[in-house]
PDB file of N, CA and C in Angstrom:
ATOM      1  N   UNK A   1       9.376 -71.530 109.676  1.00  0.00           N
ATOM      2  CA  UNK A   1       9.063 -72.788 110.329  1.00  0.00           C
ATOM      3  C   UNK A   1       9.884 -72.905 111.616  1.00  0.00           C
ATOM      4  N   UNK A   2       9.298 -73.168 112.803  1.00  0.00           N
ATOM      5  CA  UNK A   2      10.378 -73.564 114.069  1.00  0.00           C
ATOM      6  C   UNK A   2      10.622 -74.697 114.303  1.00  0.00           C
ATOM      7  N   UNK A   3      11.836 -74.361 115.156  1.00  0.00           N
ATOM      8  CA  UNK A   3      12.741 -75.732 115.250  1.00  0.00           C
ATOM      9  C   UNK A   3      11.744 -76.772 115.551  1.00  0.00           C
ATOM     10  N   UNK A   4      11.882 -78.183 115.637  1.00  0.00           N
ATOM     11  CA  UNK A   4      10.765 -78.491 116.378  1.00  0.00           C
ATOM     12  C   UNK A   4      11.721 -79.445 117.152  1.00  0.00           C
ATOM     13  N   UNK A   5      10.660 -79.246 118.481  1.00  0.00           N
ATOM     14  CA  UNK A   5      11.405 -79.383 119.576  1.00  0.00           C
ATOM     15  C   UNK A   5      10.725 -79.800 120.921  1.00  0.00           C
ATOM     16  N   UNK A   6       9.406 -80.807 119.776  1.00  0.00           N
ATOM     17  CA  UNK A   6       8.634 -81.753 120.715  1.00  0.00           C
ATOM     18  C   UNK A   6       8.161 -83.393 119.898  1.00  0.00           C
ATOM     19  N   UNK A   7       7.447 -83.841 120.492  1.00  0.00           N
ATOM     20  CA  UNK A   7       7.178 -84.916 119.863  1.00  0.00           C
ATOM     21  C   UNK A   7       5.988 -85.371 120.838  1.00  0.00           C
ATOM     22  N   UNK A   8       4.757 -85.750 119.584  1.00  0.00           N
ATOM     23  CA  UNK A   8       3.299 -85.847 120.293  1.00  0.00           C
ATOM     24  C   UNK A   8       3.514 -87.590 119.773  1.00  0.00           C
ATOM     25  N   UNK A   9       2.809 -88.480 120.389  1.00  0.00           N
ATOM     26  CA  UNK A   9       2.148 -89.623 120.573  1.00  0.00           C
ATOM     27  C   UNK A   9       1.088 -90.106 120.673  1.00  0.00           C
ATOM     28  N   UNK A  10       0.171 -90.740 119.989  1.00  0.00           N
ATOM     29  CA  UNK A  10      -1.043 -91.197 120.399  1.00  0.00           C
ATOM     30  C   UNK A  10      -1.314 -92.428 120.891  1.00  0.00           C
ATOM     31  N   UNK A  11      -2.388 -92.940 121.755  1.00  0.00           N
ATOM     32  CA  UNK A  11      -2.270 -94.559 122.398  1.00  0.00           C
ATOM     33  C   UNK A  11      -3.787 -94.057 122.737  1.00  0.00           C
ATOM     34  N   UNK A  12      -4.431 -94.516 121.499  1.00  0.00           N
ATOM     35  CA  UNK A  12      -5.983 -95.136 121.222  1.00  0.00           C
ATOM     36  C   UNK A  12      -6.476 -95.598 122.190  1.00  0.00           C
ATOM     37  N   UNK A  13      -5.603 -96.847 122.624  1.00  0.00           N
ATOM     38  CA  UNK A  13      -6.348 -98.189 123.882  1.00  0.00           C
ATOM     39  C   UNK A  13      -6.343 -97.038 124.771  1.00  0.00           C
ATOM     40  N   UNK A  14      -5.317 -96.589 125.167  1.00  0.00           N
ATOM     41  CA  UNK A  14      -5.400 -95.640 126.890  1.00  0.00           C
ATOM     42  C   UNK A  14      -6.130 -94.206 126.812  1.00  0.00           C
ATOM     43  N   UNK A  15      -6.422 -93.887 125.299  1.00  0.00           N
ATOM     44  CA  UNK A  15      -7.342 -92.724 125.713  1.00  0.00           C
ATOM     45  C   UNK A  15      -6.211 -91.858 126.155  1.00  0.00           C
ATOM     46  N   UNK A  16      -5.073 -91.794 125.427  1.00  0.00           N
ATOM     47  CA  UNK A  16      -3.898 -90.986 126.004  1.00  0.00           C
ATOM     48  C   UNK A  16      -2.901 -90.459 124.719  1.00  0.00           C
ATOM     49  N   UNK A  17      -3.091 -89.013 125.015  1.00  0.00           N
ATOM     50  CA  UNK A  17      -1.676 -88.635 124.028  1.00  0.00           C
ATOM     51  C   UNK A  17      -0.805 -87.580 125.274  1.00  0.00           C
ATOM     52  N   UNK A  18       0.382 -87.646 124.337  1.00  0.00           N
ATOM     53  CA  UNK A  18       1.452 -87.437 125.174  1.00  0.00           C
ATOM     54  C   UNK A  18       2.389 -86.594 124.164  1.00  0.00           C
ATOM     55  N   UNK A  19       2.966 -85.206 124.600  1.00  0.00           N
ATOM     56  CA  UNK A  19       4.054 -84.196 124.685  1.00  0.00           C
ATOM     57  C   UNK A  19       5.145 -83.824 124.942  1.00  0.00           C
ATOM     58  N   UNK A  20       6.097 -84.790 124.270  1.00  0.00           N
ATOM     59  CA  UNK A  20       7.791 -84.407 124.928  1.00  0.00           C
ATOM     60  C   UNK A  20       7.843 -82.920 124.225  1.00  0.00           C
ATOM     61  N   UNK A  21       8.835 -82.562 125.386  1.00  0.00           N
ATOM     62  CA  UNK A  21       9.683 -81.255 124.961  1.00  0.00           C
ATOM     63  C   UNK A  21      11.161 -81.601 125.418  1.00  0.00           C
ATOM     64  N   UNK A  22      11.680 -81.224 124.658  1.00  0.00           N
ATOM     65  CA  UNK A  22      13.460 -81.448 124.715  1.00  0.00           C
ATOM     66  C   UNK A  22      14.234 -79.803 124.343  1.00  0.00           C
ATOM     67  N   UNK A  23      15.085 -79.239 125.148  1.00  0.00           N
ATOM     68  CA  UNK A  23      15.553 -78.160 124.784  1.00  0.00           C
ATOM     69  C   UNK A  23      14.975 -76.947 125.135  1.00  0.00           C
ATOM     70  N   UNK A  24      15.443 -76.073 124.673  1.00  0.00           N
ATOM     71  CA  UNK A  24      14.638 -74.789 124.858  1.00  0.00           C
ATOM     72  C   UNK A  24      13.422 -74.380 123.696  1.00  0.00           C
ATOM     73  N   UNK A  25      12.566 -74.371 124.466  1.00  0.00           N
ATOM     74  CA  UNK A  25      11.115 -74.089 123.359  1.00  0.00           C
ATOM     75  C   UNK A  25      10.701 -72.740 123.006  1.00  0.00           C
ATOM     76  N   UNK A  26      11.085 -72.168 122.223  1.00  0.00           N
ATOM     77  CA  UNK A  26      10.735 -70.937 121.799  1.00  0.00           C
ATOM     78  C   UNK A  26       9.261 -70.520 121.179  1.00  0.00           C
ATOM     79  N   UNK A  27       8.901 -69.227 121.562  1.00  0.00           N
ATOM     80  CA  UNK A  27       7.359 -69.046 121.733  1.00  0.00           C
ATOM     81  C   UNK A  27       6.841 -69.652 120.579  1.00  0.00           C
ATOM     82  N   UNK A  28       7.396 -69.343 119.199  1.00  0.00           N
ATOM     83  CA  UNK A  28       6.693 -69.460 117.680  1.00  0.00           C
ATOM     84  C   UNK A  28       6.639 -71.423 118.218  1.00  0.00           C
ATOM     85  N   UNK A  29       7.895 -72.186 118.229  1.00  0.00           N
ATOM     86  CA  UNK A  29       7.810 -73.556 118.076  1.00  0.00           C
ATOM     87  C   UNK A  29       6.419 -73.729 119.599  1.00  0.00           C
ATOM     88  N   UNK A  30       6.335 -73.136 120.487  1.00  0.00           N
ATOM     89  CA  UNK A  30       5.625 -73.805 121.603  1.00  0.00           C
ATOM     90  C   UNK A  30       4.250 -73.711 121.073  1.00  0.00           C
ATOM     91  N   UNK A  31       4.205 -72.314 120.224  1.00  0.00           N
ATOM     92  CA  UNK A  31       2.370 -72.198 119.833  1.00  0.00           C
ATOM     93  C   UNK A  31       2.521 -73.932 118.319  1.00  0.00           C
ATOM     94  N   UNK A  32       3.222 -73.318 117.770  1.00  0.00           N
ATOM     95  CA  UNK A  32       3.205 -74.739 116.819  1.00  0.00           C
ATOM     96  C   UNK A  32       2.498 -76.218 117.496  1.00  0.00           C
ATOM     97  N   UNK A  33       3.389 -76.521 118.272  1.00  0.00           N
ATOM     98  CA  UNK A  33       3.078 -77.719 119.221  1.00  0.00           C
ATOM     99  C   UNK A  33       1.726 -77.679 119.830  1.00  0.00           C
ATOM    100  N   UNK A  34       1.417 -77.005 120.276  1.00  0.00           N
ATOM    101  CA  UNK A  34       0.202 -76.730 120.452  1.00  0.00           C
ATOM    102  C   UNK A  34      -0.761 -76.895 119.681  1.00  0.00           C
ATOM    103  N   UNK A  35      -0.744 -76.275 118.425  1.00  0.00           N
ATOM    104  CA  UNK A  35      -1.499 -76.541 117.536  1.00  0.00           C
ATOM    105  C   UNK A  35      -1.479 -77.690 117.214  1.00  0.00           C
ATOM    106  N   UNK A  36      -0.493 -78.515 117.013  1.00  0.00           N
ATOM    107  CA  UNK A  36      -0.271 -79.831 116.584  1.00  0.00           C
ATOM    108  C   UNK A  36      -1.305 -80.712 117.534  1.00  0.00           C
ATOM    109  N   UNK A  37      -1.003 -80.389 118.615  1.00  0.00           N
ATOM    110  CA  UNK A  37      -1.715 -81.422 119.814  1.00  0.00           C
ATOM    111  C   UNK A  37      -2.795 -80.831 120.019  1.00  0.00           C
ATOM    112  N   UNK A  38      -3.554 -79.763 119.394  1.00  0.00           N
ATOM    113  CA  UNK A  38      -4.691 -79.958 119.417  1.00  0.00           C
ATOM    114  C   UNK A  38      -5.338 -80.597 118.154  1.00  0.00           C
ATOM    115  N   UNK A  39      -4.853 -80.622 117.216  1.00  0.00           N
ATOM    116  CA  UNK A  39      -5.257 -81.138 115.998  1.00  0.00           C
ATOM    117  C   UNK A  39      -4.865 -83.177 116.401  1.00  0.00           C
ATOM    118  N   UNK A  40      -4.151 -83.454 117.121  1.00  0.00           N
ATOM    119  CA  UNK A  40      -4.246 -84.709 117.786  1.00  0.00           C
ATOM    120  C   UNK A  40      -5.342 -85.618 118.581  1.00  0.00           C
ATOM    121  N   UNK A  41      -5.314 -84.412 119.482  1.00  0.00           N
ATOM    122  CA  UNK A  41      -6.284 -84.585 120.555  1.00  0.00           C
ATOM    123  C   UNK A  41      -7.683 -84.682 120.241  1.00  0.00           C
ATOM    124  N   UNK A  42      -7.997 -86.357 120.619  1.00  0.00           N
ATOM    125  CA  UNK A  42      -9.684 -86.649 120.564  1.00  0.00           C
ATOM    126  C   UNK A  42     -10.643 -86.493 120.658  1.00  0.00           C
ATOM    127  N   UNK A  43     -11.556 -86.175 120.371  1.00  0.00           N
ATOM    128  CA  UNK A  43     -12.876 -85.434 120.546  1.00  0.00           C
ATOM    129  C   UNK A  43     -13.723 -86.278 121.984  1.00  0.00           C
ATOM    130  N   UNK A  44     -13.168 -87.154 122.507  1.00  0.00           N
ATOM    131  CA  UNK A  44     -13.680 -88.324 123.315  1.00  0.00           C
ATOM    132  C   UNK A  44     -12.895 -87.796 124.684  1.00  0.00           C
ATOM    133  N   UNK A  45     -13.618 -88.131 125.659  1.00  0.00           N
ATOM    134  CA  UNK A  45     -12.492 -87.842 127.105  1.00  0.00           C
ATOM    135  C   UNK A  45     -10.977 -88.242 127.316  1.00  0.00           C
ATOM    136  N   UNK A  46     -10.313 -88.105 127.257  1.00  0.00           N
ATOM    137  CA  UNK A  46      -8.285 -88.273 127.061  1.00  0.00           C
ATOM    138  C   UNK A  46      -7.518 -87.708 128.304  1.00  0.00           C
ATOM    139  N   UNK A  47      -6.802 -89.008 128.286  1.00  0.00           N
ATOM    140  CA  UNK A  47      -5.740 -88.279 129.071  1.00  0.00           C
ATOM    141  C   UNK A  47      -5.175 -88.020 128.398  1.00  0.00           C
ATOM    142  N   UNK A  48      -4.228 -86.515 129.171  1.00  0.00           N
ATOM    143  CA  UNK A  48      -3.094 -85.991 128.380  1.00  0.00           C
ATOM    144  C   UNK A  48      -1.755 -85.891 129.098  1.00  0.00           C
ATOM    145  N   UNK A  49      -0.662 -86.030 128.634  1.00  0.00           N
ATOM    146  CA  UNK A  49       0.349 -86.112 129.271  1.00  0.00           C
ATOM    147  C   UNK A  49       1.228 -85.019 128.937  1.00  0.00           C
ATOM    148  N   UNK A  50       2.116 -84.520 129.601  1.00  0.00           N
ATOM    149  CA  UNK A  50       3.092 -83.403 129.097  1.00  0.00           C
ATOM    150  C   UNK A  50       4.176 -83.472 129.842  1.00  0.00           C
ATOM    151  N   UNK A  51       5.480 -84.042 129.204  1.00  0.00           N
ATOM    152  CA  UNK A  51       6.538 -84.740 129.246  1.00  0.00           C
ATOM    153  C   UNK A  51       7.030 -83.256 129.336  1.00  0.00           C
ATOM    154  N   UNK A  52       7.955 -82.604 130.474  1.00  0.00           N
ATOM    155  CA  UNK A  52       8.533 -81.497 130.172  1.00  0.00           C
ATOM    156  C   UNK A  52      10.332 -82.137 130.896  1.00  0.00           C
ATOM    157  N   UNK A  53      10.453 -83.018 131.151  1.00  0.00           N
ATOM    158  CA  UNK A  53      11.979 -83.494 131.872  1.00  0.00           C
ATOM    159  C   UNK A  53      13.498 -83.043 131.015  1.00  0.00           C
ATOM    160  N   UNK A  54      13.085 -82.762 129.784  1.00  0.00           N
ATOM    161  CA  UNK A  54      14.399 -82.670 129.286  1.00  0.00           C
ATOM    162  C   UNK A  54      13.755 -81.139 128.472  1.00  0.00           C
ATOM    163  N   UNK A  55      12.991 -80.451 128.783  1.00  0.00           N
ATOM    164  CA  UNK A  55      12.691 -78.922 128.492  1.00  0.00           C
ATOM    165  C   UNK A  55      14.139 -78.458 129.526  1.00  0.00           C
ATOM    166  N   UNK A  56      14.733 -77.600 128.921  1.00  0.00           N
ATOM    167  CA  UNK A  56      15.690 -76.171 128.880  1.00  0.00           C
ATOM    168  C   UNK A  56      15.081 -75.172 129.749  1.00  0.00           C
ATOM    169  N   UNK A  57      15.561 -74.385 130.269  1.00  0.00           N
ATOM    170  CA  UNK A  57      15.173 -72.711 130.291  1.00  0.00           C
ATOM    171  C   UNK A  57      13.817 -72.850 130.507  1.00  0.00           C
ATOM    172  N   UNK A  58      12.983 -71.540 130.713  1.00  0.00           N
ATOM    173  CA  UNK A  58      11.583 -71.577 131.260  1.00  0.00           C
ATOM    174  C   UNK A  58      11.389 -70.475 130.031  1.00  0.00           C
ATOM    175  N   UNK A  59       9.793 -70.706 129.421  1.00  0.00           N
ATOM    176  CA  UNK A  59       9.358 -69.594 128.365  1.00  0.00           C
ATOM    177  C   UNK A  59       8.516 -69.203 129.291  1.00  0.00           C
ATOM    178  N   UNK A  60       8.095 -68.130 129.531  1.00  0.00           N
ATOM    179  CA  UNK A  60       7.201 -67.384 130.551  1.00  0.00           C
ATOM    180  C   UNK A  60       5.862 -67.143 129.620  1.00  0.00           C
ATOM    181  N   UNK A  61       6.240 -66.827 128.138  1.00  0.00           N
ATOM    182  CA  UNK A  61       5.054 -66.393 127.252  1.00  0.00           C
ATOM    183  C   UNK A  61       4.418 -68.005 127.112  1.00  0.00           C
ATOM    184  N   UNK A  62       4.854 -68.979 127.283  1.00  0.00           N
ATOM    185  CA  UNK A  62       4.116 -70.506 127.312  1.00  0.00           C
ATOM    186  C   UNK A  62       3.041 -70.468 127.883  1.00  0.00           C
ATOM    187  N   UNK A  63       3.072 -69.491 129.194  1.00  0.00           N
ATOM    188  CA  UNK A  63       1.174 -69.651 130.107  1.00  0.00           C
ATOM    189  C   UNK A  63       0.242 -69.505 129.519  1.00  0.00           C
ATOM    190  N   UNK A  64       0.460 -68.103 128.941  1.00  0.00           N
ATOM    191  CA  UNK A  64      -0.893 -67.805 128.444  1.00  0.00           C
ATOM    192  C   UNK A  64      -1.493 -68.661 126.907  1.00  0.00           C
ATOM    193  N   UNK A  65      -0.305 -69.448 126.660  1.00  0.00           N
ATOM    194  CA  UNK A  65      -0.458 -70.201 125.182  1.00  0.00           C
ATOM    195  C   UNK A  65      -1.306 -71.570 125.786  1.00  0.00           C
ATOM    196  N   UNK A  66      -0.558 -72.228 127.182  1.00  0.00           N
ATOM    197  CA  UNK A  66      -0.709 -73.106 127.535  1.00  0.00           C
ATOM    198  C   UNK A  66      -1.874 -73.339 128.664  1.00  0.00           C
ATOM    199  N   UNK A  67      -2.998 -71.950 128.793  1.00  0.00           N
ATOM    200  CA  UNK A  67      -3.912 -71.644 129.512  1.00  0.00           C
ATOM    201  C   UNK A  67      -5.129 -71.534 128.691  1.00  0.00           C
ATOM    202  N   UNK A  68      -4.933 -70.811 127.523  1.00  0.00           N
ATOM    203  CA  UNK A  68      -5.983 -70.818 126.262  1.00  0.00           C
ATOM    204  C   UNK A  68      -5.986 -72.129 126.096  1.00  0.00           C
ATOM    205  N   UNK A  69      -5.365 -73.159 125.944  1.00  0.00           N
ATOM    206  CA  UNK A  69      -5.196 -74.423 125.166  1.00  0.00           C
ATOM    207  C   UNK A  69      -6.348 -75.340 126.012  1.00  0.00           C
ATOM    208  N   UNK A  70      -5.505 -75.229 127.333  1.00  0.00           N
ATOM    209  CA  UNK A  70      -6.891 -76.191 128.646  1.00  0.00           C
ATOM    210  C   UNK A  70      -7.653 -75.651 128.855  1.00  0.00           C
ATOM    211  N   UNK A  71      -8.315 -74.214 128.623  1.00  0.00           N
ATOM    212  CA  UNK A  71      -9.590 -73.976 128.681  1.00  0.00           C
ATOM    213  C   UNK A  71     -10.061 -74.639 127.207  1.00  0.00           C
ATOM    214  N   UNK A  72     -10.031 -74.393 126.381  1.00  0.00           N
ATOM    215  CA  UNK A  72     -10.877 -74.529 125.329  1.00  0.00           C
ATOM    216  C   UNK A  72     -10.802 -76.095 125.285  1.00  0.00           C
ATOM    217  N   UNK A  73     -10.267 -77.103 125.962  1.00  0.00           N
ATOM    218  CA  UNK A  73     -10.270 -78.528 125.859  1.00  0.00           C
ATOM    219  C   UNK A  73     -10.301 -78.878 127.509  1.00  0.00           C
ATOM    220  N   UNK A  74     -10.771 -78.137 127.982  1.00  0.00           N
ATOM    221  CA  UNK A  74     -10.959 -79.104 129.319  1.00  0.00           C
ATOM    222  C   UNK A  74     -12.206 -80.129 129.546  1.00  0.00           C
ATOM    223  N   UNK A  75     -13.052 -79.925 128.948  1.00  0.00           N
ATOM    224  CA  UNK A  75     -14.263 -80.945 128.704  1.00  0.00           C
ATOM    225  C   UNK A  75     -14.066 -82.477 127.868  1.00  0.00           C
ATOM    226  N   UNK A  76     -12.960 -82.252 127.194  1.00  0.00           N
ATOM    227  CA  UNK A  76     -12.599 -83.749 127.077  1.00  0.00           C
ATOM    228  C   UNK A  76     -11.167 -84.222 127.815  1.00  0.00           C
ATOM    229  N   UNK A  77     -10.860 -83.088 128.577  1.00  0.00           N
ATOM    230  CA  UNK A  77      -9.158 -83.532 129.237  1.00  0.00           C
ATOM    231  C   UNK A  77      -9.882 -84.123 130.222  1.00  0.00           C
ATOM    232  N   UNK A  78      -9.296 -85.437 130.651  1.00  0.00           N
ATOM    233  CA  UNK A  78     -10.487 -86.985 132.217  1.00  0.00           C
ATOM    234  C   UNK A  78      -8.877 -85.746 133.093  1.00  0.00           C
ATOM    235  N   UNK A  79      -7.948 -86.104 132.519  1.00  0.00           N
ATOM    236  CA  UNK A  79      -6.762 -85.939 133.668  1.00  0.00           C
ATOM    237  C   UNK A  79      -5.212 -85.377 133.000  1.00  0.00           C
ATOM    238  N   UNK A  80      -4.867 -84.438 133.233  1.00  0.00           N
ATOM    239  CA  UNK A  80      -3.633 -83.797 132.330  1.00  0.00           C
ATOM    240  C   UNK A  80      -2.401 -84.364 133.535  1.00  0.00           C
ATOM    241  N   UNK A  81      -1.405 -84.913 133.354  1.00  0.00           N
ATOM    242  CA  UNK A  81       0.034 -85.361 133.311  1.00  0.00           C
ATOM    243  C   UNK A  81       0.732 -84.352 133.310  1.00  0.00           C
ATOM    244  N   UNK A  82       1.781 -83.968 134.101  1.00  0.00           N
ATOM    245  CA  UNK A  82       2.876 -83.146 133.676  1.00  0.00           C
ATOM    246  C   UNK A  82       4.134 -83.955 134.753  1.00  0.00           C
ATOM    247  N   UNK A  83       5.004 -84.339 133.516  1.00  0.00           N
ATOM    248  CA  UNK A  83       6.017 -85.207 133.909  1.00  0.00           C
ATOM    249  C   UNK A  83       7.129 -84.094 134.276  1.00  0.00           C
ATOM    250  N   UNK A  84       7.631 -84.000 135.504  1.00  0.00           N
ATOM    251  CA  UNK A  84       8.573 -83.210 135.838  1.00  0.00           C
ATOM    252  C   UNK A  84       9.390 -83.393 137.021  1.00  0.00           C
ATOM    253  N   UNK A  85      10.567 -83.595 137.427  1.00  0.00           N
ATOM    254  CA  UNK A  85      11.124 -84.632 138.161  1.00  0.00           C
ATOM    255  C   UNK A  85      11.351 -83.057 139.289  1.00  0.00           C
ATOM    256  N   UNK A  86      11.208 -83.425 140.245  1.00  0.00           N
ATOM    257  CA  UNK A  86      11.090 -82.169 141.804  1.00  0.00           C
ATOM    258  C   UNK A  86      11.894 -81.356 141.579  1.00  0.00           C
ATOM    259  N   UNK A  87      13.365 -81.486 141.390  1.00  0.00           N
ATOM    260  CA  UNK A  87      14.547 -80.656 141.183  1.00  0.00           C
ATOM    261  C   UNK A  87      13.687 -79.112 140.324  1.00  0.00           C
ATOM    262  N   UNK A  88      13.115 -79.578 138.747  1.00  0.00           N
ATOM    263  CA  UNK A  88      12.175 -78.617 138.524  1.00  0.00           C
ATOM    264  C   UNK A  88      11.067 -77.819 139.097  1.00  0.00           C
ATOM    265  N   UNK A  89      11.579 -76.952 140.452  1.00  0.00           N
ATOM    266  CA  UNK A  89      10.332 -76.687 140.848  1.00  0.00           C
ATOM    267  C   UNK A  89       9.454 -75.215 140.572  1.00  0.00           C
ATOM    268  N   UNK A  90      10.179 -74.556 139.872  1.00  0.00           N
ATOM    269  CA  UNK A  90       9.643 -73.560 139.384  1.00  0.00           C
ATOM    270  C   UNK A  90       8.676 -74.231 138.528  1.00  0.00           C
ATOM    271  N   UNK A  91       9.198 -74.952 137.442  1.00  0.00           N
ATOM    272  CA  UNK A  91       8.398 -75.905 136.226  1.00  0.00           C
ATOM    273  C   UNK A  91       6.362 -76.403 136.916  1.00  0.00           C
ATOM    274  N   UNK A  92       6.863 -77.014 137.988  1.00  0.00           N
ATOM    275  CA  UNK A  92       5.839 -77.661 138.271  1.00  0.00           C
ATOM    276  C   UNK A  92       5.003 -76.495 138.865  1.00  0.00           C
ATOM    277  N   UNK A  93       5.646 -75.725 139.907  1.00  0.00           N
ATOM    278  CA  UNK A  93       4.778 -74.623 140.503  1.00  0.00           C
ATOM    279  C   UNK A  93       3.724 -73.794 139.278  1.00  0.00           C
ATOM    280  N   UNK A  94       4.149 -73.386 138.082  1.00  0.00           N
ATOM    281  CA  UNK A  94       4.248 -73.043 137.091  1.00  0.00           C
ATOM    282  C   UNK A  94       2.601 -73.527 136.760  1.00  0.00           C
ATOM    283  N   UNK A  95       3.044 -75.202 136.579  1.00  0.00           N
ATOM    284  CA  UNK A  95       1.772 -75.922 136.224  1.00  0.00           C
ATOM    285  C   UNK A  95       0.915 -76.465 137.018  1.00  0.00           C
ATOM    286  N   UNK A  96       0.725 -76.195 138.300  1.00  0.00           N
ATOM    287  CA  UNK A  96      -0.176 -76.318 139.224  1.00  0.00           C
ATOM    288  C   UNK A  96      -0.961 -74.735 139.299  1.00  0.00           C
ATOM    289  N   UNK A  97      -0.188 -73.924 138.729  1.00  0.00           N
ATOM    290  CA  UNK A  97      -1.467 -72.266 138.662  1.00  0.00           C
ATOM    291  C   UNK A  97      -2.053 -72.918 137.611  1.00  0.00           C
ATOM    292  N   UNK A  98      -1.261 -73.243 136.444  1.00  0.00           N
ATOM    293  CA  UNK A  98      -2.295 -73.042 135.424  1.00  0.00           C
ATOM    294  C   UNK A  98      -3.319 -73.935 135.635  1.00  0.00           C
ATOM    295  N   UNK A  99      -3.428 -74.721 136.290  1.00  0.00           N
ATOM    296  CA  UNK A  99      -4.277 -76.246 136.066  1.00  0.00           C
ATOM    297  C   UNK A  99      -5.038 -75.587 137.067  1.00  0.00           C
ATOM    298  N   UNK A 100      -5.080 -74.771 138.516  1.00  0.00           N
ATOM    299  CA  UNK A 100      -6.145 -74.315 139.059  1.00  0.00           C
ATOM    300  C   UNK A 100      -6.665 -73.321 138.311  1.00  0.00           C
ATOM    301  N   UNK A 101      -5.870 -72.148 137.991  1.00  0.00           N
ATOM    302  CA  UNK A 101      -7.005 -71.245 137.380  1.00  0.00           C
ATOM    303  C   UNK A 101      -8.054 -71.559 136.265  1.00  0.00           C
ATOM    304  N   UNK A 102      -7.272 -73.301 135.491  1.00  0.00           N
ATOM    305  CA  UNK A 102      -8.383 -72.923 134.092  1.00  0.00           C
ATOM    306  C   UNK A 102      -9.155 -74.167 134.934  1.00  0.00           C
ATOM    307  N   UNK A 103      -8.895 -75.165 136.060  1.00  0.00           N
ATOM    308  CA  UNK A 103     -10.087 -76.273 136.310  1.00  0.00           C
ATOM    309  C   UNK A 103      -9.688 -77.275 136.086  1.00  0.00           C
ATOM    310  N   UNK A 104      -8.313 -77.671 135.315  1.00  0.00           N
ATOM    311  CA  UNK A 104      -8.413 -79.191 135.044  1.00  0.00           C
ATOM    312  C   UNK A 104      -7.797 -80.156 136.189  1.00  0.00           C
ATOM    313  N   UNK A 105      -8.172 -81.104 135.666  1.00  0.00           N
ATOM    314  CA  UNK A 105      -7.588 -82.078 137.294  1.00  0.00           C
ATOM    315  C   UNK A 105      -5.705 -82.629 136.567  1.00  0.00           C
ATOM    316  N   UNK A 106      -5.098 -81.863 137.321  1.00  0.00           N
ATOM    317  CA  UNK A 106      -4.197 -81.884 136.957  1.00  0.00           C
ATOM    318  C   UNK A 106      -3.130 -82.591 137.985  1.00  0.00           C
ATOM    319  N   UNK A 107      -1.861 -83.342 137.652  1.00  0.00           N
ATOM    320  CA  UNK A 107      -1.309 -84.368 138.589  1.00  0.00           C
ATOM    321  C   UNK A 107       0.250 -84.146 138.088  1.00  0.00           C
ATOM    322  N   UNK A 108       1.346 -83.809 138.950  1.00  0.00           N
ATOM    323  CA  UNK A 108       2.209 -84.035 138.850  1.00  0.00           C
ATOM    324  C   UNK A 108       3.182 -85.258 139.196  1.00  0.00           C
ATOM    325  N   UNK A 109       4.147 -85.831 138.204  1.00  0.00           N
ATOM    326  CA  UNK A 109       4.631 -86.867 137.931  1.00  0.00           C
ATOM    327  C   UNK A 109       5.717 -86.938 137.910  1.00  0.00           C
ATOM    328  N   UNK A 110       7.021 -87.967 138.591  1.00  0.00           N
ATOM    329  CA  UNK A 110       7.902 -87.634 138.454  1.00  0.00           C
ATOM    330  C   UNK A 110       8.507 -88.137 137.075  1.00  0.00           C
ATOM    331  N   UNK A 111       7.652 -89.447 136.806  1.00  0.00           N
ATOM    332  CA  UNK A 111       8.298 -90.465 135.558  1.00  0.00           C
ATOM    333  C   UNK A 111       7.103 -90.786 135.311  1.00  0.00           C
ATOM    334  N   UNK A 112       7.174 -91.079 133.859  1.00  0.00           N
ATOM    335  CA  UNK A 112       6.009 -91.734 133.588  1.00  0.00           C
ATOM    336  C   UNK A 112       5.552 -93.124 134.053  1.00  0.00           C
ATOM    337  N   UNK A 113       6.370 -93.646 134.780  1.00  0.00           N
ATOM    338  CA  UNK A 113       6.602 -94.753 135.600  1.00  0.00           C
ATOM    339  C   UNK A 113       5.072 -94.481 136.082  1.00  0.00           C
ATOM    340  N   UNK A 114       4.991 -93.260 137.122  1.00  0.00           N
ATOM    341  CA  UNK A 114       3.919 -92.996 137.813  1.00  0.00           C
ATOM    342  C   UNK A 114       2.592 -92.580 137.104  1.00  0.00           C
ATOM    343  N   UNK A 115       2.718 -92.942 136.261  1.00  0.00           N
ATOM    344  CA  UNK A 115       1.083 -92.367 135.781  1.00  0.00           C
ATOM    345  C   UNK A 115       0.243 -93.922 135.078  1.00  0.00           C
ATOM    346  N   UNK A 116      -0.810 -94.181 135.619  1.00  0.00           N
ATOM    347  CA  UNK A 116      -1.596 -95.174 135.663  1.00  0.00           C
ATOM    348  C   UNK A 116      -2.302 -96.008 134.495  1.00  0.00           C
TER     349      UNK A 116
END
C-alpha cells in the first residue's frame, strides 16, 4: 500500500473535484491517486483541479501516468486547474506540455483564490 500523499474532494454544486499533493509522490502512490480520482470523477462535464503547491521533488514517471489519465477523460474535463505558485516553474512548464499534447483546456493558477 503507498504512503498516501494526496487528498481528493468533491463539490457537486461546482461540478468540481480537486487533488492536493503534499510531499514527495512516489510513482506506486501517484498511479494510486489517480486511480482514486478517476473512480471520483463524474461522468458529467467537471472541472478539475490539481493542487500541486506543497508537492516535493519532481516524479518525471508522473507524465506518462498523468497523460493517459486526460486523454481517456478529456470529454468530460470543461477545464483542468493546476494550482502552482511561479517560483515552481519547471512544475507548471511540465503541465502546460501535457495539457497541449493530450487537448485539454488547461489554466494555470497561482491560488485557488484564482480559479472561478
Amino acid at each position: 500500500m503507498p504512503v498516501k500523499c494526496w487528498k481528493i474532494d468533491t463539490d457537486p454544486l461546482k461540478n468540481q473535484v480537486k487533488i492536493r499533493y503534499w510531499g514527495y509522490t512516489p510513482t506506486d502512490a501517484l498511479a494510486a491517486s489517480i486511480d482514486e480520482l478517476r473512480a471520483a470523477l463524474p461522468k458529467t462535464p467537471s472541472v478539475l483541479v490539481i493542487d500541486v503547491r506543497e508537492l516535493e521533488g519532481h516524479n518525471p514517471e508522473g507524465r506518462p501516468l498523468w497523460k493517459v489519465f486526460l486523454e481517456q477523460h478529456r470529454s468530460v474535463l470543461s477545464t483542468v486547474y493546476v494550482v502552482s505558485p511561479l517560483p515552481m516553474a519547471a512544475t507548471r512548464m511540465v503541465a502546460l506540455v501535457i495539457g497541449l499534447a493530450v487537448g485539454v483546456r488547461l489554466r494555470l493558477v497561482d491560488s485557488l483564490k484564482d480559479i472561478p
